[in-house]
Protein backbone atom coordinates (compact mmCIF):
# COMPACT_ATOMS: atom_id res chain seq x y z
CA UNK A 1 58.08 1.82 -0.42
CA UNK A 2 55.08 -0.13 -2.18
CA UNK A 3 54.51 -1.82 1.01
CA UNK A 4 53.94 1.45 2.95
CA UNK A 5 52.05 2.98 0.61
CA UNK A 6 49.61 0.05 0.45
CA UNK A 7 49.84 -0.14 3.81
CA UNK A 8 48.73 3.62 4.22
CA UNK A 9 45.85 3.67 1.40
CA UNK A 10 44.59 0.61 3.69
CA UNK A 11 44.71 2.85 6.69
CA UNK A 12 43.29 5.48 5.10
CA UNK A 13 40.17 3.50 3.87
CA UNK A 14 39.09 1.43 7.32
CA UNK A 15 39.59 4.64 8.98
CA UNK A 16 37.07 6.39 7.54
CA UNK A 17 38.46 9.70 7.34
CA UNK A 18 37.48 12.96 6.16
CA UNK A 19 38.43 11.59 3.02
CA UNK A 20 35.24 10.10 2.01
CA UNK A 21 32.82 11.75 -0.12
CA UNK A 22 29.22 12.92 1.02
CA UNK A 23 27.92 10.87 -1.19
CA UNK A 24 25.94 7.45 -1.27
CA UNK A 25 24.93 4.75 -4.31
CA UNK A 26 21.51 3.42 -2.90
CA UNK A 27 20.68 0.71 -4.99
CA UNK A 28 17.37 0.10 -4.14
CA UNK A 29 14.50 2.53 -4.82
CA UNK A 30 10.77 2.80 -4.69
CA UNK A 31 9.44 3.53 -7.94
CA UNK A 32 6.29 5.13 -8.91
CA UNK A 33 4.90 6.45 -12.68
CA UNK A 34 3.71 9.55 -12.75
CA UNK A 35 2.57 11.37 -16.18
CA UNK A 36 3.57 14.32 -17.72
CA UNK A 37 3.19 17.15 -20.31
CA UNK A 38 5.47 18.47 -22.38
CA UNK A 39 5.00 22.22 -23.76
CA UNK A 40 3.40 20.83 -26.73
CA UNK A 41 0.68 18.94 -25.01
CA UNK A 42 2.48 15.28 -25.54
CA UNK A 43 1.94 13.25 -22.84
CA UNK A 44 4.51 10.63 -21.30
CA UNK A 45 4.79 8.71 -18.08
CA UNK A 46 8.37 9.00 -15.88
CA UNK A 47 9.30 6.87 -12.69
CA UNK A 48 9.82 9.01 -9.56
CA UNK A 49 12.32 7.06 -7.04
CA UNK A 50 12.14 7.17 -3.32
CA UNK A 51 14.35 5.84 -0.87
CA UNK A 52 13.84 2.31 -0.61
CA UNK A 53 16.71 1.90 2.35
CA UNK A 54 16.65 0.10 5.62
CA UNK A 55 17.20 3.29 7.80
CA UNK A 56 16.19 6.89 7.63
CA UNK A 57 18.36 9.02 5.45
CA UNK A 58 21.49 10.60 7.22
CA UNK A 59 21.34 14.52 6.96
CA UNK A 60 23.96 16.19 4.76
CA UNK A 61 24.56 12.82 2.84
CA UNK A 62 23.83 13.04 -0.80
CA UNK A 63 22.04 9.72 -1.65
CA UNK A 64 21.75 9.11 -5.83
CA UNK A 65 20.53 5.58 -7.69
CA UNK A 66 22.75 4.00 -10.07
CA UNK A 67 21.65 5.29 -13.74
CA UNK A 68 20.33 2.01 -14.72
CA UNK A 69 17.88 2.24 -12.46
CA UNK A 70 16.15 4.72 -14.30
CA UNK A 71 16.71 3.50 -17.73
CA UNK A 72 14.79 0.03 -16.54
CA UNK A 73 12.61 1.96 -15.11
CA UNK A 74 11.30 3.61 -17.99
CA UNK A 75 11.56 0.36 -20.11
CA UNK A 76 9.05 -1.26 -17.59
CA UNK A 77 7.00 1.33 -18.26
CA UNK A 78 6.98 0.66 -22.38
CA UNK A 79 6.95 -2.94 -21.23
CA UNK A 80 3.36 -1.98 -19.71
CA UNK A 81 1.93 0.29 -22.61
CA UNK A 82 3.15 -2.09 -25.26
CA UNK A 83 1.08 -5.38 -23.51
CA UNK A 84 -1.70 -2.62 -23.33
CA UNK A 85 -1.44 -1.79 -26.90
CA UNK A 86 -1.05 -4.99 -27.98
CA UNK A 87 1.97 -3.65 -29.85
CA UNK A 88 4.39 -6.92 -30.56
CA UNK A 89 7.13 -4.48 -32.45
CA UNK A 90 7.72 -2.69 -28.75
CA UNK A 91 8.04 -6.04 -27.01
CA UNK A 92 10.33 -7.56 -29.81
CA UNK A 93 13.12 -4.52 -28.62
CA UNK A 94 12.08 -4.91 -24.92
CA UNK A 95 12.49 -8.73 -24.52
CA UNK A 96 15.87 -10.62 -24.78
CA UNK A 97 16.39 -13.44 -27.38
CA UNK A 98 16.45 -15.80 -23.78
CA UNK A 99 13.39 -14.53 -22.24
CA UNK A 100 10.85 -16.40 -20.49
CA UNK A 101 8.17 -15.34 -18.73
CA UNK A 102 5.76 -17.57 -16.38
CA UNK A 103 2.34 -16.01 -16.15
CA UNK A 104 -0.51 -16.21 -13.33
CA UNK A 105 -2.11 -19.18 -14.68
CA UNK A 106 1.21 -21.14 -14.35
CA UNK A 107 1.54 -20.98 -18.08
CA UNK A 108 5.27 -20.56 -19.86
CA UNK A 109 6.00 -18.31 -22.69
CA UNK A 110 9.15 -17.71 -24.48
CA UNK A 111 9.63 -14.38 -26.71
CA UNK A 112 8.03 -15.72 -29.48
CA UNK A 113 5.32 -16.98 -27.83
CA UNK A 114 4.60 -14.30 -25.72
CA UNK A 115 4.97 -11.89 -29.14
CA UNK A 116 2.01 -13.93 -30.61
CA UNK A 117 0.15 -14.53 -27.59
CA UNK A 118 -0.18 -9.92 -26.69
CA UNK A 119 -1.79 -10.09 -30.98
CA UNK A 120 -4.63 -12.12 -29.64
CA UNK A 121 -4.94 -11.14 -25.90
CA UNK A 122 -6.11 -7.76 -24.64
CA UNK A 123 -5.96 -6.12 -21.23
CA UNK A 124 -8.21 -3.15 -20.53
CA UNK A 125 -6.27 -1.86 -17.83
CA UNK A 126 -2.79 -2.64 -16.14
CA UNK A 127 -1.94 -0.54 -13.25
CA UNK A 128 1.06 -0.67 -11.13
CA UNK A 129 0.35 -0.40 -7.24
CA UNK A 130 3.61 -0.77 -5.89
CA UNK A 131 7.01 -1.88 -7.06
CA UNK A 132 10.74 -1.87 -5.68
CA UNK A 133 13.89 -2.31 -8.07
CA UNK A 134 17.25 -3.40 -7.03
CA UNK A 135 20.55 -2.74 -9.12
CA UNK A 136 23.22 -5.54 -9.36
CA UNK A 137 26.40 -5.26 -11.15
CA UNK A 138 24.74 -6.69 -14.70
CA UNK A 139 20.98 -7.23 -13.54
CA UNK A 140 18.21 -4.95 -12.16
CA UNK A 141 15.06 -6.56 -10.74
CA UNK A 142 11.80 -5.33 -10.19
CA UNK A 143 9.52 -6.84 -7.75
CA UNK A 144 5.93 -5.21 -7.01
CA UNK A 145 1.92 -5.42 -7.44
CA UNK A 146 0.00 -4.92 -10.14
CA UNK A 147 -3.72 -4.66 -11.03
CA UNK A 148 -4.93 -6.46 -14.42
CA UNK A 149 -8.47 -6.12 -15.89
CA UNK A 150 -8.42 -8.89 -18.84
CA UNK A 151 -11.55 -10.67 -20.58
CA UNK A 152 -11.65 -13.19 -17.49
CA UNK A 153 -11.83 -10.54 -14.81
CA UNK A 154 -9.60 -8.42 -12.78
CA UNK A 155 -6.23 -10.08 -11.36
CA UNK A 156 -3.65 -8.39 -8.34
CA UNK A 157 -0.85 -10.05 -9.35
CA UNK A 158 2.69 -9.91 -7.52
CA UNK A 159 5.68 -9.98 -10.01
CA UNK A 160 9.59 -9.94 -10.70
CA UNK A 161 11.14 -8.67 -13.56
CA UNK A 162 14.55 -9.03 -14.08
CA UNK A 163 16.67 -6.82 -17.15
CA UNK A 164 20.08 -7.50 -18.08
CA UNK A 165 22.31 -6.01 -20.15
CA UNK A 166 22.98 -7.33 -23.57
CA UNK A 167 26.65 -7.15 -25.13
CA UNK A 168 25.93 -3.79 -26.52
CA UNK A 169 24.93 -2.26 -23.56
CA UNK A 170 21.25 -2.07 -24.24
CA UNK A 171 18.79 -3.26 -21.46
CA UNK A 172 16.38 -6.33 -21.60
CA UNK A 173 13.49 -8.06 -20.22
CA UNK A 174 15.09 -11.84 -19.29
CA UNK A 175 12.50 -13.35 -17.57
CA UNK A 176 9.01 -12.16 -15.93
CA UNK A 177 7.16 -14.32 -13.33
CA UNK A 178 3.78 -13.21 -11.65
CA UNK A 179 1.07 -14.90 -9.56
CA UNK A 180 -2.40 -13.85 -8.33
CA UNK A 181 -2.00 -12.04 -4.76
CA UNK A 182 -3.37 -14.21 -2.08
């Protein structure tokens, strides 16, 4: 009887019956930051996906991201008001004990360094263009373009970001690379 019955549920599965939900886990989005105002007055900044898939959407097919998609999101938005802010506390949550980042210069930083390193260095202005992030089982990387106005000029830089999860669930910046667009 176990036989048959895994012999049906396979069945069942390759034949794509009626079965199957109207539903669909994309997990890659566009992401943009758009900002916006609470009753109060406080301002904030939220990511606003778009489909990000190799086709056109299907009609009558509800397409959702993975939830970790918009938590990362949202931390690589405080991961770009912190280095604007120069505020090392916000990084020291956002960045994992193992990060590394490799910046446009070719220079590489581990937490600490990079900690010290946003103290002493300010950007005027660091916009993000365009960006794409893919979900993984534990990882969820960010690839996309960014303008940065600095004391030596103004940099478009390419980048990935990848965020894992840590053993208590919480997300975090592993490792950042970007170079100057050619």
């Amino acid at each position: 009887m176990f036989r048959s019955l895994v012999t049906l549920l396979a069945l069942l599965a390759m034949a794509g019956t009626g079965l199957r939900a109207q539903s669909e886990v994309i997990r890659a989005w566009h992401v943009s930051w758009v900002g916006a105002s609470d009753w109060a007055g406080n301002h904030s900044t939220m990511p606003v996906l778009r489909w990000a898939g190799d086709s056109a959407p299907k009609a009558g097919i509800k397409y959702s991201a993975p939830p970790e998609i918009s938590v990362v999101a949202s931390l690589d938005e405080k991961l770009r008001r912190a280095r604007l802010s120069n505020d090392s506390d916000a990084l020291a949550t956002l960045l994992s004990e193992d990060f590394v980042e490799t910046d446009q210069n070719g220079n590489s930083r581990n937490k600490a360094e990079l900690i010290r390193r946003v103290g002493t260095f300010t950007i005027s202005s660091l916009e993000t263009n365009r960006a794409t992030i893919r979900f993984s089982d534990q990882a969820v990387t960010i690839v996309g373009e960014q303008t940065e106005v600095n004391s030596a000029g103004t940099d478009r830089l390419l980048f990935t970001r990848v965020y894992v999860q840590g053993p208590a669930k919480e997300w975090r910046l592993l490792t950042s690379t970007q170079f100057r667009k050619p």
